[in-house]
Structure formats: C-alpha cells, structure tokens
N, C-alpha and C. Protein backbone atom coordinates (compact mmCIF):
# COMPACT_ATOMS: atom_id res chain seq x y z
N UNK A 1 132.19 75.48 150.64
CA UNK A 1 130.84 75.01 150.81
C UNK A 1 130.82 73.50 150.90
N UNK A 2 130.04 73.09 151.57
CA UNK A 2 129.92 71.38 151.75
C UNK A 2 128.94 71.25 150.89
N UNK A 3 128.50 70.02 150.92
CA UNK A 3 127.72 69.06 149.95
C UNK A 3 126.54 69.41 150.61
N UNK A 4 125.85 70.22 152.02
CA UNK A 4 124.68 69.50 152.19
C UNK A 4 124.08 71.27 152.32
N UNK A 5 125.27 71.90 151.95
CA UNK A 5 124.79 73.55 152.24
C UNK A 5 124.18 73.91 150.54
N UNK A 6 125.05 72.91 149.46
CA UNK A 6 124.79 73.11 147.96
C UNK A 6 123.69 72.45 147.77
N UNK A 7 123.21 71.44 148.48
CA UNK A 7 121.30 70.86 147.59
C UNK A 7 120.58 71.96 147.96
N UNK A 8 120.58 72.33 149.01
CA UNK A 8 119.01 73.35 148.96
C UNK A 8 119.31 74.43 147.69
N UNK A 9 120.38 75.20 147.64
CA UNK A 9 120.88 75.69 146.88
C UNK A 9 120.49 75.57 145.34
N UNK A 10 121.02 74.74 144.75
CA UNK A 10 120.54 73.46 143.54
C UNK A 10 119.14 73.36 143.73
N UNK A 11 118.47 72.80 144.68
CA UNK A 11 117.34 72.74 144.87
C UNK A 11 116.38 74.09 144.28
N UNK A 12 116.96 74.99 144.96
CA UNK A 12 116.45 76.40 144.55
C UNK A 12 116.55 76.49 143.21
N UNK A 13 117.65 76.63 142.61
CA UNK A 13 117.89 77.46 141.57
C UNK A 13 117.23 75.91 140.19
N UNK A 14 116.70 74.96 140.30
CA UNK A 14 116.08 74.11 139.77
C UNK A 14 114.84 74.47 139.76
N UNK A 15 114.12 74.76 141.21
CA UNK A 15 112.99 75.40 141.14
C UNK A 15 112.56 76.32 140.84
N UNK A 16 113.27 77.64 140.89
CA UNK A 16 113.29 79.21 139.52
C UNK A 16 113.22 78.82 138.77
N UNK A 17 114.33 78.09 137.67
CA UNK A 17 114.43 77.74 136.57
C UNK A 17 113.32 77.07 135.80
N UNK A 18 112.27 75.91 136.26
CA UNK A 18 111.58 75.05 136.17
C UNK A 18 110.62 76.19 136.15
N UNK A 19 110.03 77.07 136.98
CA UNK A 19 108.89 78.22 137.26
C UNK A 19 109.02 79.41 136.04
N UNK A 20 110.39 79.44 135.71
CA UNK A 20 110.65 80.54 135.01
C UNK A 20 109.97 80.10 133.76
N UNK A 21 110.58 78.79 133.26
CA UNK A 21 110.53 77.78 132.05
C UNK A 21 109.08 77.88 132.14
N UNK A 22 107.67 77.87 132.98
CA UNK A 22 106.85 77.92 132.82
C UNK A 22 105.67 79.09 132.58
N UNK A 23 106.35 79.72 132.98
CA UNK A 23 106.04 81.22 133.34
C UNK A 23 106.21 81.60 131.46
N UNK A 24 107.26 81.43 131.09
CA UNK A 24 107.76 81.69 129.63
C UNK A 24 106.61 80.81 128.43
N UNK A 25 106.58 79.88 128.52
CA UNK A 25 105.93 78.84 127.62
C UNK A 25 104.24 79.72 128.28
N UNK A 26 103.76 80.06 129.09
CA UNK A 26 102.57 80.37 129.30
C UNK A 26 102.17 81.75 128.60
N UNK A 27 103.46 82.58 128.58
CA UNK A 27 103.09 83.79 127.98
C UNK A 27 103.41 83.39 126.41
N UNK A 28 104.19 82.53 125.80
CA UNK A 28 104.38 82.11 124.64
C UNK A 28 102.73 81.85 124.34
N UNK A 29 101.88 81.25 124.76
CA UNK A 29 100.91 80.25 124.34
C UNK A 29 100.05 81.83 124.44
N UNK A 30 99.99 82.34 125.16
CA UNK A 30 99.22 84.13 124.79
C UNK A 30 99.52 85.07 124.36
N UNK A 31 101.04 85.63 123.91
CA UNK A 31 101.34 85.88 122.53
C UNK A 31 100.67 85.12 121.04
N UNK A 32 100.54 83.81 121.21
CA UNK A 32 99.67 83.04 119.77
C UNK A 32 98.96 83.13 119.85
N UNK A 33 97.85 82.89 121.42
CA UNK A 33 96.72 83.44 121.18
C UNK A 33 95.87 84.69 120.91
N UNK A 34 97.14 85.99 121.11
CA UNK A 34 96.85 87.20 121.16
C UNK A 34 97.09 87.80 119.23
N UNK A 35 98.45 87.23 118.81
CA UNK A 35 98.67 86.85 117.28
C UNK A 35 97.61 86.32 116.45
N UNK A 36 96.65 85.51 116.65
CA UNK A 36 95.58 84.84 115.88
C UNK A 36 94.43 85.50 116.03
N UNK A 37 94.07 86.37 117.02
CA UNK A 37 93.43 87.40 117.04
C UNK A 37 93.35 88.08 115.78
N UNK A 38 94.63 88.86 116.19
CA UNK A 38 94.90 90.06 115.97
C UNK A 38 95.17 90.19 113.76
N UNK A 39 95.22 88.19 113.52
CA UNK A 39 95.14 88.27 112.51
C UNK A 39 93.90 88.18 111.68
N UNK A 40 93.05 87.75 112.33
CA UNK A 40 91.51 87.95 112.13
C UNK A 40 90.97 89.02 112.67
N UNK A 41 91.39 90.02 112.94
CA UNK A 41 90.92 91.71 112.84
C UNK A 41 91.60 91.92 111.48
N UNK A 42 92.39 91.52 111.39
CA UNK A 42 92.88 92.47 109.54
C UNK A 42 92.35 91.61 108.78
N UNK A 43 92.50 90.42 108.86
CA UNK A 43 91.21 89.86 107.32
C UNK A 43 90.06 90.80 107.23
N UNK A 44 88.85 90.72 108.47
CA UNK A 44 87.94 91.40 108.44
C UNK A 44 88.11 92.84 108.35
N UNK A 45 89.22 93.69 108.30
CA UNK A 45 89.51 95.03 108.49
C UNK A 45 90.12 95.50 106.56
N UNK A 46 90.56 94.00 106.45
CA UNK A 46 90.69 93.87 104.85
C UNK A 46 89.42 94.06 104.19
N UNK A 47 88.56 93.18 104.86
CA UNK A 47 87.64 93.03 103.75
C UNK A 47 86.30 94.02 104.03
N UNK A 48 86.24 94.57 105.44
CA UNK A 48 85.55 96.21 105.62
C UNK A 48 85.77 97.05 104.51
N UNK A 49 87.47 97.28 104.20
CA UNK A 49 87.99 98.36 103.53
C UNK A 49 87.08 98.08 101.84
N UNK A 50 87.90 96.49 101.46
CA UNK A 50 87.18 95.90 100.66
C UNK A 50 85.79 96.58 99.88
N UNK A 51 85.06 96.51 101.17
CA UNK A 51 83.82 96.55 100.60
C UNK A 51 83.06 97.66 100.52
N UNK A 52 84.47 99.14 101.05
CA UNK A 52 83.95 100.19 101.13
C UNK A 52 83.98 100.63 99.63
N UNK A 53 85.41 100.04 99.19
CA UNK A 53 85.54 100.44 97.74
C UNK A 53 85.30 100.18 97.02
N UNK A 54 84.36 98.65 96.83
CA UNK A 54 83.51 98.58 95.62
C UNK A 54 82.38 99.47 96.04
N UNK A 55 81.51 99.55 96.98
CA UNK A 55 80.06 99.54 97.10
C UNK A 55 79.84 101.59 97.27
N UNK A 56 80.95 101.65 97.92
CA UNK A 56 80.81 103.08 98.09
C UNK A 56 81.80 104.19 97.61
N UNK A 57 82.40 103.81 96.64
CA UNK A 57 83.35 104.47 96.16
C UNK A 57 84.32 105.24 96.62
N UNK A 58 84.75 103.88 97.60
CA UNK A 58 85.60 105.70 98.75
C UNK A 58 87.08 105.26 98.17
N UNK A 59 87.18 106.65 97.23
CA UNK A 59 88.24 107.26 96.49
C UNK A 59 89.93 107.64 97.12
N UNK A 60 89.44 106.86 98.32
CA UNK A 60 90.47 107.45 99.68
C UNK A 60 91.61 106.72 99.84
N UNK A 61 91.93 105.78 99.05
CA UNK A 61 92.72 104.65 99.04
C UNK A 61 93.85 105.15 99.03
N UNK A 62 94.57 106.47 98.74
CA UNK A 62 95.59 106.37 99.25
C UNK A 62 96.43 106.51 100.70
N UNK A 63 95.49 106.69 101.70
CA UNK A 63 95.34 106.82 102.70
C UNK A 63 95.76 105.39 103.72
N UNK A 64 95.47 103.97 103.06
CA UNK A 64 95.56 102.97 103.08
C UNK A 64 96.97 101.94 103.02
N UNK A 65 96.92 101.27 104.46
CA UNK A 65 98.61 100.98 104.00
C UNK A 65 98.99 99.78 102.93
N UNK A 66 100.00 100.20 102.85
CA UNK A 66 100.16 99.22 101.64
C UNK A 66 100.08 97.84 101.43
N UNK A 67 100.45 96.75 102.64
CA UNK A 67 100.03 95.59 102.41
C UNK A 67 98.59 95.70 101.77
N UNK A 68 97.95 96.38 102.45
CA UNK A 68 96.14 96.43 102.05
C UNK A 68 96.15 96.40 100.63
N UNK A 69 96.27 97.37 100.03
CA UNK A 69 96.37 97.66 98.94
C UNK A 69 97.02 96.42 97.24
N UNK A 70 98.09 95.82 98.16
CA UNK A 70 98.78 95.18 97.26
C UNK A 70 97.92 93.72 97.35
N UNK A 71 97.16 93.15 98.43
CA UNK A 71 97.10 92.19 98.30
C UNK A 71 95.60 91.71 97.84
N UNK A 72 95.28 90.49 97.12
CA UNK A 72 93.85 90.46 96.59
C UNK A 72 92.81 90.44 97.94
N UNK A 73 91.99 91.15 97.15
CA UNK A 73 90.56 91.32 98.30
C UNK A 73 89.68 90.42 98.66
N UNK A 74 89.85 89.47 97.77
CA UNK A 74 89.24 88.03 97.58
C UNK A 74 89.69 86.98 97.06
N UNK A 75 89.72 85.41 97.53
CA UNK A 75 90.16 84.77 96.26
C UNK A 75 89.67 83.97 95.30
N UNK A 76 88.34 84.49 95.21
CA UNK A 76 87.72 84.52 94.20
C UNK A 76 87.82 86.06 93.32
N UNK A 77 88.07 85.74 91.99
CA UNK A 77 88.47 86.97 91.45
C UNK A 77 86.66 87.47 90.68
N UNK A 78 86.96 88.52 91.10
CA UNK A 78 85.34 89.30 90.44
C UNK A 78 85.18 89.98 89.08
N UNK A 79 83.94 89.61 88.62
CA UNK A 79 84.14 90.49 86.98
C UNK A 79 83.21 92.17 87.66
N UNK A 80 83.53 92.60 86.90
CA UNK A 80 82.81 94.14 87.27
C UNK A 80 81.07 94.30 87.65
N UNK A 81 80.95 93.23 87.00
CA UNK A 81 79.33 93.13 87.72
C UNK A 81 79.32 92.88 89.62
N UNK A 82 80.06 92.09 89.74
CA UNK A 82 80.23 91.40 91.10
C UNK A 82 79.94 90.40 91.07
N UNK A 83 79.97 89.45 90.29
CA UNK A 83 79.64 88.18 90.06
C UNK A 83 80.60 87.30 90.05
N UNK A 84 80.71 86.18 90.95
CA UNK A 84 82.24 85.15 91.22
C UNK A 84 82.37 84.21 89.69
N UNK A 85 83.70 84.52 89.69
CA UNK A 85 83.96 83.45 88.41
C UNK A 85 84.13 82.58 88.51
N UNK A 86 84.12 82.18 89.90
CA UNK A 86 84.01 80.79 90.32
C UNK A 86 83.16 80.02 90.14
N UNK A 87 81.72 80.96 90.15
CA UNK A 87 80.62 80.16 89.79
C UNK A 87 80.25 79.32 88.67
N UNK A 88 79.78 78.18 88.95
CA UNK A 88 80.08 77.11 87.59
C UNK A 88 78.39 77.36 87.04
N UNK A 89 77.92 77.13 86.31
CA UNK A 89 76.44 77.46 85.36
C UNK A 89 76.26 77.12 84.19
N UNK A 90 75.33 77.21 83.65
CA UNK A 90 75.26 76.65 81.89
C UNK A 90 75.88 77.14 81.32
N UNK A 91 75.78 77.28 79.94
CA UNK A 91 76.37 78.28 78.72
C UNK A 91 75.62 79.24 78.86
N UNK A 92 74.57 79.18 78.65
CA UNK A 92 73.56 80.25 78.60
C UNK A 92 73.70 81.19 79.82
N UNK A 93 73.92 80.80 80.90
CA UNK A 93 73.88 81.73 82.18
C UNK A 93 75.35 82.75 81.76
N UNK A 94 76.49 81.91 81.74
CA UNK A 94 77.27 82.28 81.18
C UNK A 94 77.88 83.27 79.78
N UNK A 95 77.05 82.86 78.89
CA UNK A 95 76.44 83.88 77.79
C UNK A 95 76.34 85.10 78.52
N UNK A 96 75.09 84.92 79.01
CA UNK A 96 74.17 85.80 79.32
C UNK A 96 75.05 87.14 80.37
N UNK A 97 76.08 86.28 81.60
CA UNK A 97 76.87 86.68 82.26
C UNK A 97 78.23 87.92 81.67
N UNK A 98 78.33 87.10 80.58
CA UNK A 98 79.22 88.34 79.17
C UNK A 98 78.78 89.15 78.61
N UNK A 99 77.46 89.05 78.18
CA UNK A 99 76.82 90.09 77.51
C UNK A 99 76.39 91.14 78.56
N UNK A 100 75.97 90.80 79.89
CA UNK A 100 76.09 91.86 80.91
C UNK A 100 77.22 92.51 81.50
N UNK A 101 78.10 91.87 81.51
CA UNK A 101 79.80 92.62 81.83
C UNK A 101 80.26 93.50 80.95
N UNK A 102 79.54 93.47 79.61
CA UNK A 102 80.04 94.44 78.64
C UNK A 102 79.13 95.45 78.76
N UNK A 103 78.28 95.55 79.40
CA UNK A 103 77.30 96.69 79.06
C UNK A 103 78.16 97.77 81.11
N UNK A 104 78.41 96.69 81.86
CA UNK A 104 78.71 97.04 83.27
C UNK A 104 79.57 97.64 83.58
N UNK A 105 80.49 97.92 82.18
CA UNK A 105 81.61 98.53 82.14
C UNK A 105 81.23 100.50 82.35
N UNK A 106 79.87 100.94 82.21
CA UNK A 106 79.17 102.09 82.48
C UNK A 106 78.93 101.97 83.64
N UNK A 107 79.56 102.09 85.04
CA UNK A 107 78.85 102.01 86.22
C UNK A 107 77.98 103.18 86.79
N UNK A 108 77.01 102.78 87.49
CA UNK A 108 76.45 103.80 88.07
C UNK A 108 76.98 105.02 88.76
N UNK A 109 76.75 106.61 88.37
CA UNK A 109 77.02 107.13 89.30
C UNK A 109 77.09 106.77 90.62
N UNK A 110 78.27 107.79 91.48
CA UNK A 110 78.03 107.43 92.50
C UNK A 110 77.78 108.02 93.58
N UNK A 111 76.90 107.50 95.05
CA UNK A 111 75.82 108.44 95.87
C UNK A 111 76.26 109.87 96.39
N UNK A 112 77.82 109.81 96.33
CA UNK A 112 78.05 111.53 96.65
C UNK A 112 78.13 112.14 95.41
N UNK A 113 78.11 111.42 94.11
CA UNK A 113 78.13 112.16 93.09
C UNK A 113 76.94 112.92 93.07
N UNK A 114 75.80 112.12 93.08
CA UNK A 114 74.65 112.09 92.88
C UNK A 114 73.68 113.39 93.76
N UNK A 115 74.56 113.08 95.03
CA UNK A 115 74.01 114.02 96.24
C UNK A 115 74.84 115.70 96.20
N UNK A 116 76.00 115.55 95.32
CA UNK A 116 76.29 116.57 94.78
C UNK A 116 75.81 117.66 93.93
N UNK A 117 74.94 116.54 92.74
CA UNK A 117 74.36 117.46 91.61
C UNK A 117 73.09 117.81 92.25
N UNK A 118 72.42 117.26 93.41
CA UNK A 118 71.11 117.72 94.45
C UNK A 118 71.55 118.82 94.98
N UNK A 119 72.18 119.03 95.65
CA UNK A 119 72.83 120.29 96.59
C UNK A 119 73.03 121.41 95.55
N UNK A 120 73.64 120.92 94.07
CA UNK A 120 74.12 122.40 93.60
C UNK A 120 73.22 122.61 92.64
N UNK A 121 71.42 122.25 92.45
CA UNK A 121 71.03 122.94 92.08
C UNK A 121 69.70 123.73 93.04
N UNK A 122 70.30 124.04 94.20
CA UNK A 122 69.56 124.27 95.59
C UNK A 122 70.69 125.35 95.90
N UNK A 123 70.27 127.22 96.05
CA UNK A 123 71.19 127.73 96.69
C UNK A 123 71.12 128.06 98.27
N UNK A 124 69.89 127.38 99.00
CA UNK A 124 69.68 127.37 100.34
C UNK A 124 70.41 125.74 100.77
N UNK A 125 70.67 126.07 101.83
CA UNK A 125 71.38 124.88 102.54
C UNK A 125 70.55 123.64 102.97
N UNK A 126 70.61 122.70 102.47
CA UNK A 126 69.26 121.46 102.38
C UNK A 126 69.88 120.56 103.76
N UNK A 127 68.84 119.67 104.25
CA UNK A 127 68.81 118.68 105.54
C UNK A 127 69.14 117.66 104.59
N UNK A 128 69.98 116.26 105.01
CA UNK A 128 70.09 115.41 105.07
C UNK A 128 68.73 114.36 104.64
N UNK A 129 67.71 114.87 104.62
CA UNK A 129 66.75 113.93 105.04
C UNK A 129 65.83 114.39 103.50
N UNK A 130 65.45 115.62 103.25
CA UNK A 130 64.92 116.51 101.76
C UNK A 130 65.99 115.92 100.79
N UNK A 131 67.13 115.62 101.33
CA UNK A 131 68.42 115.37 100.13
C UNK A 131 68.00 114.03 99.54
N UNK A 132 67.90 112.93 101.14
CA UNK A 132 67.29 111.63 100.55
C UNK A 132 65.83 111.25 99.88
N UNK A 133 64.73 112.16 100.11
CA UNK A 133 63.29 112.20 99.59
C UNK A 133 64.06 112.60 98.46
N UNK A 134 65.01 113.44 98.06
CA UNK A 134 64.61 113.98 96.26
C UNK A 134 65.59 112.75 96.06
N UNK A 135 66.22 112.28 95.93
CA UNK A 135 67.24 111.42 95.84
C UNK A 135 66.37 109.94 95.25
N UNK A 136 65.97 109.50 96.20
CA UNK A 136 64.67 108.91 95.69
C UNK A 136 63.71 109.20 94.82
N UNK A 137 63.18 110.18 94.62
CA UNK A 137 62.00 110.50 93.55
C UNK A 137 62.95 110.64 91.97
N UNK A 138 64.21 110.83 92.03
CA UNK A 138 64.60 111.36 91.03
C UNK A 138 65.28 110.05 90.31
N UNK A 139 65.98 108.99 91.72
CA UNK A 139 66.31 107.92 91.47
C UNK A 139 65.74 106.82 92.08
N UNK A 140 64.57 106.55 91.51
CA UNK A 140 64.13 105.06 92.13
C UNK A 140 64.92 103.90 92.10
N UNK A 141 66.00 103.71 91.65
CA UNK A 141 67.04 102.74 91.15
C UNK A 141 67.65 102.92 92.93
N UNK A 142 67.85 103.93 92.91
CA UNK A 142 68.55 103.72 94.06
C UNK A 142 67.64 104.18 95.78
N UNK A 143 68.41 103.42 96.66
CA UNK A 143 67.45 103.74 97.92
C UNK A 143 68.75 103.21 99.18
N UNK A 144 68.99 104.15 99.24
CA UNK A 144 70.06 103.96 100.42
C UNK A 144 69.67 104.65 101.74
N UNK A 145 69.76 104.29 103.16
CA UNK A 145 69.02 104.38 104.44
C UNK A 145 69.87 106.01 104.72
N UNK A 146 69.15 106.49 105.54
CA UNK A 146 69.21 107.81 106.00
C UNK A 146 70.50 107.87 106.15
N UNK A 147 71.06 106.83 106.85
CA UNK A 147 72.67 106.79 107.74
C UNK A 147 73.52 106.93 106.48
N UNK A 148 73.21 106.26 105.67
CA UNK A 148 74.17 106.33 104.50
C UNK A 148 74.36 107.69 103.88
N UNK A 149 73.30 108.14 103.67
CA UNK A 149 73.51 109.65 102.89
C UNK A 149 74.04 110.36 103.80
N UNK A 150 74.01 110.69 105.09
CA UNK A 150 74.69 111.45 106.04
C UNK A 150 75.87 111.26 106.02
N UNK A 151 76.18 109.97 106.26
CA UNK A 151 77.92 109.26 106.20
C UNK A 151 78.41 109.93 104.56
N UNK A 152 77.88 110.01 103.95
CA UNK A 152 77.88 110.31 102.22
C UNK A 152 78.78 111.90 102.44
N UNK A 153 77.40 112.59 103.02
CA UNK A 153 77.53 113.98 103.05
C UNK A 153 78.42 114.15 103.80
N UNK A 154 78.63 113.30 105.07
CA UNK A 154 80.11 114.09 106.00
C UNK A 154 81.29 113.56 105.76
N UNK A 155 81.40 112.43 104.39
CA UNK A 155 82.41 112.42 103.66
C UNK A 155 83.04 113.40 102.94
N UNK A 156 82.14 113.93 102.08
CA UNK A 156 81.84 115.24 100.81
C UNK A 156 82.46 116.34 101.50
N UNK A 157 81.64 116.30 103.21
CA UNK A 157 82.11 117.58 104.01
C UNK A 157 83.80 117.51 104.35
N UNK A 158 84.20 116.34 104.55
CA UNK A 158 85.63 116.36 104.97
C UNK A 158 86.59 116.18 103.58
N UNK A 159 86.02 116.01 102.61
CA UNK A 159 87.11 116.21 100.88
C UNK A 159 86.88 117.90 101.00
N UNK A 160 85.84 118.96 101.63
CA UNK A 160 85.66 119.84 101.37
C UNK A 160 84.91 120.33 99.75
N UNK A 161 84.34 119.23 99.72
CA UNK A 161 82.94 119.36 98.62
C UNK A 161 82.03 120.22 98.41
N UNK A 162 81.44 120.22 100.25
CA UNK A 162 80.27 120.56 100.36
C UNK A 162 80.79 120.94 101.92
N UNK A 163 79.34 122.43 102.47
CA UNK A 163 79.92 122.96 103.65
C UNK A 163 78.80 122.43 104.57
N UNK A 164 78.56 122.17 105.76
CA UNK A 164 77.86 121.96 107.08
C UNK A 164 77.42 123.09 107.51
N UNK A 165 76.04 123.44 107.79
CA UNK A 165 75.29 124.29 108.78
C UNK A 165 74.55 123.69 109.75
N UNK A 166 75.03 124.51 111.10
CA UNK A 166 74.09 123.88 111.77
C UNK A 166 73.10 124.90 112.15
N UNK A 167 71.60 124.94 112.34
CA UNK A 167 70.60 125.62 112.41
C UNK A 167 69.62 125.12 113.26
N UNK A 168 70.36 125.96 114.96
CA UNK A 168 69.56 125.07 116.39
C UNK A 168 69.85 123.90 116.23
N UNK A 169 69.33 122.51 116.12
CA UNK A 169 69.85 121.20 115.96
C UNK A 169 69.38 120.48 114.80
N UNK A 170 69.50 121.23 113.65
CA UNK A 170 69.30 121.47 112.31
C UNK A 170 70.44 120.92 111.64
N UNK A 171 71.25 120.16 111.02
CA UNK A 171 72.57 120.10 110.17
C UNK A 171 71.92 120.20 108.76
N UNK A 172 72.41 121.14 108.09
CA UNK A 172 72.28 121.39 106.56
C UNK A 172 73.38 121.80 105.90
N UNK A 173 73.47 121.43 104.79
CA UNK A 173 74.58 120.92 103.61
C UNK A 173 74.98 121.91 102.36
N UNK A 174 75.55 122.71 101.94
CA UNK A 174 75.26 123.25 100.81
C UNK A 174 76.61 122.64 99.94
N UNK A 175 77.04 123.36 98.87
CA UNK A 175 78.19 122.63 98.05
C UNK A 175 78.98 124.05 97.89
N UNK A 176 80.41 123.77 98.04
CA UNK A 176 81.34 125.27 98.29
C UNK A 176 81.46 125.40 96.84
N UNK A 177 80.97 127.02 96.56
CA UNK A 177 81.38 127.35 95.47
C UNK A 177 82.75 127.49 95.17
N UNK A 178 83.66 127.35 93.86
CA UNK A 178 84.87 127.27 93.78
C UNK A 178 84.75 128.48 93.12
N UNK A 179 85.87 129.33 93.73
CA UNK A 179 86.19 130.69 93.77
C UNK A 179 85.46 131.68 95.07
N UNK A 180 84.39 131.38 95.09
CA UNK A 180 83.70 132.15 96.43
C UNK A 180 84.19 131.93 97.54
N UNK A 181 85.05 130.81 97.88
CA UNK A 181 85.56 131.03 99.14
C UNK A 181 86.68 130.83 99.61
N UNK A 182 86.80 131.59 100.52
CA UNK A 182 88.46 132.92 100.75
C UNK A 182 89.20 131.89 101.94
C-alpha cells in the first residue's frame, strides 16, 4: 500500500471511531438519565408501600422485597402516634406528646377488622356501600370514602376472609364460614 491509498483509509477509520466514541457517551448520558428516573420511582414506590403499612394495615409485607423492608421508611424516625421527633416544641408540648404515646400504644382497630365484625353479624350478603353507612353510624371516629372500603373488602376477598357475590351488577360480600366450606 502507498502513503496516499492509507489517508483516506486512516481518515475513515478516525471517523468511525470519533462517531462511535459519540454514539457511546450519548447513550451513557441516557442510561443516567434513565437510572435517576428509575431511582425516584422506588423512593416514591418506597414510600407508597410505606404508607400502606402504617395507615392501612396491609399485613402483606412479606410479599415485599427485601431491600424495602430492611431499609428506614423515613429519616425522620416516628413515635407510634405519627408524630416526627424531629419536631422541636416546648416542654409542655412535649410532655404532653409522652403522655399521648403511652396511651397510643392501644391502636385502633383496623378497617377490615372492623368491616369483618359488620359482615359476620349479617347472614345475607351485604353491598359495599350498607357496609360503609353502618360503619359510620357505629363508628363516627372513623369515615373512610367508598373506594376505600371496597379496596378493604377486595383485600379481605383475596386473604379469603370474606366471599364476593355478584347479583346482576350488584357486588355483595359475606364472611366464609370456617368449616362450611369444602
């Protein structure tokens, strides 16, 4: 080969190289941007889970992978009331803040508990909606939106708690007797 057949040559394989080199660093820079994403879906996917298991007692945690599990949910650490200990306040608020943590240690039932002991003293199959009117009258303390008690009940329905009827476009709920069914 001569000298003038090898520049274009060189020439070439400078210009792949240089395109390639760019081509690479461009998908580098959207891999990080696709990485920083994808790490702010699991904070917030952390702290969804988070907030299923204080607020709604979903007992389901072992289901959950384990980073989740092992790592704090917040970093602010919480006393059982839900109150940040971060928060700075008088003595008195503070006082006052202890003498309620000791009593908080009794937590409230909770809404499928609750929607449990409704269903099983009912041997007809109740709506979603009669569940939340008695639910209310019985507990004014509590008042949770239609969606919730349904989500409640087709939790209950999938532990196999409680069974689903549907009646025309009716869904009604009863609670499986243990032993009655085969």
């Amino acid at each position: 080969m001569t000298s003038q057949s090898t520049t274009p040559l060189r020439s070439r394989i400078v210009d792949q190289a240089a395109s390639d080199l760019e081509e690479n660093r461009r998908r580098q820079q959207e891999l990080t941007e696709r990485l920083s994403v994808l790490k702010q879906e699991e904070a917030l996917l952390t702290d969804i889970l988070s907030l299923a298991q204080r607020y709604e007692g979903f007992a389901d945690s072992v289901r959950l992978p384990e980073r989740v599990q092992d790592e704090p949910a917040a970093k602010a650490k919480r006393t059982p009331t839900g109150t940040s200990t971060r928060r700075s306040g008088s003595g008195s608020a503070r006082t006052a803040r202890a003498g309620h943590t000791a009593k908080a240690k009794t937590r409230p039932p909770l809404l499928g508990d609750l929607l449990l002991d409704l269903l099983g003293k009912h041997d007809e199959p109740r709506p979603a909606k009669e569940l939340r009117d008695e639910l209310l009258q019985k507990h004014p303390d509590r008042n949770p939106t239609p969606q919730v008690v349904r989500n409640t009940l087709e939790s209950l329905v999938a532990k196999g708690r409680i069974r689903r009827h549907k009646e025309q476009r009716a869904v009604m709920y009863t609670v499986v007797k243990s032993g009655s069914d085969a």
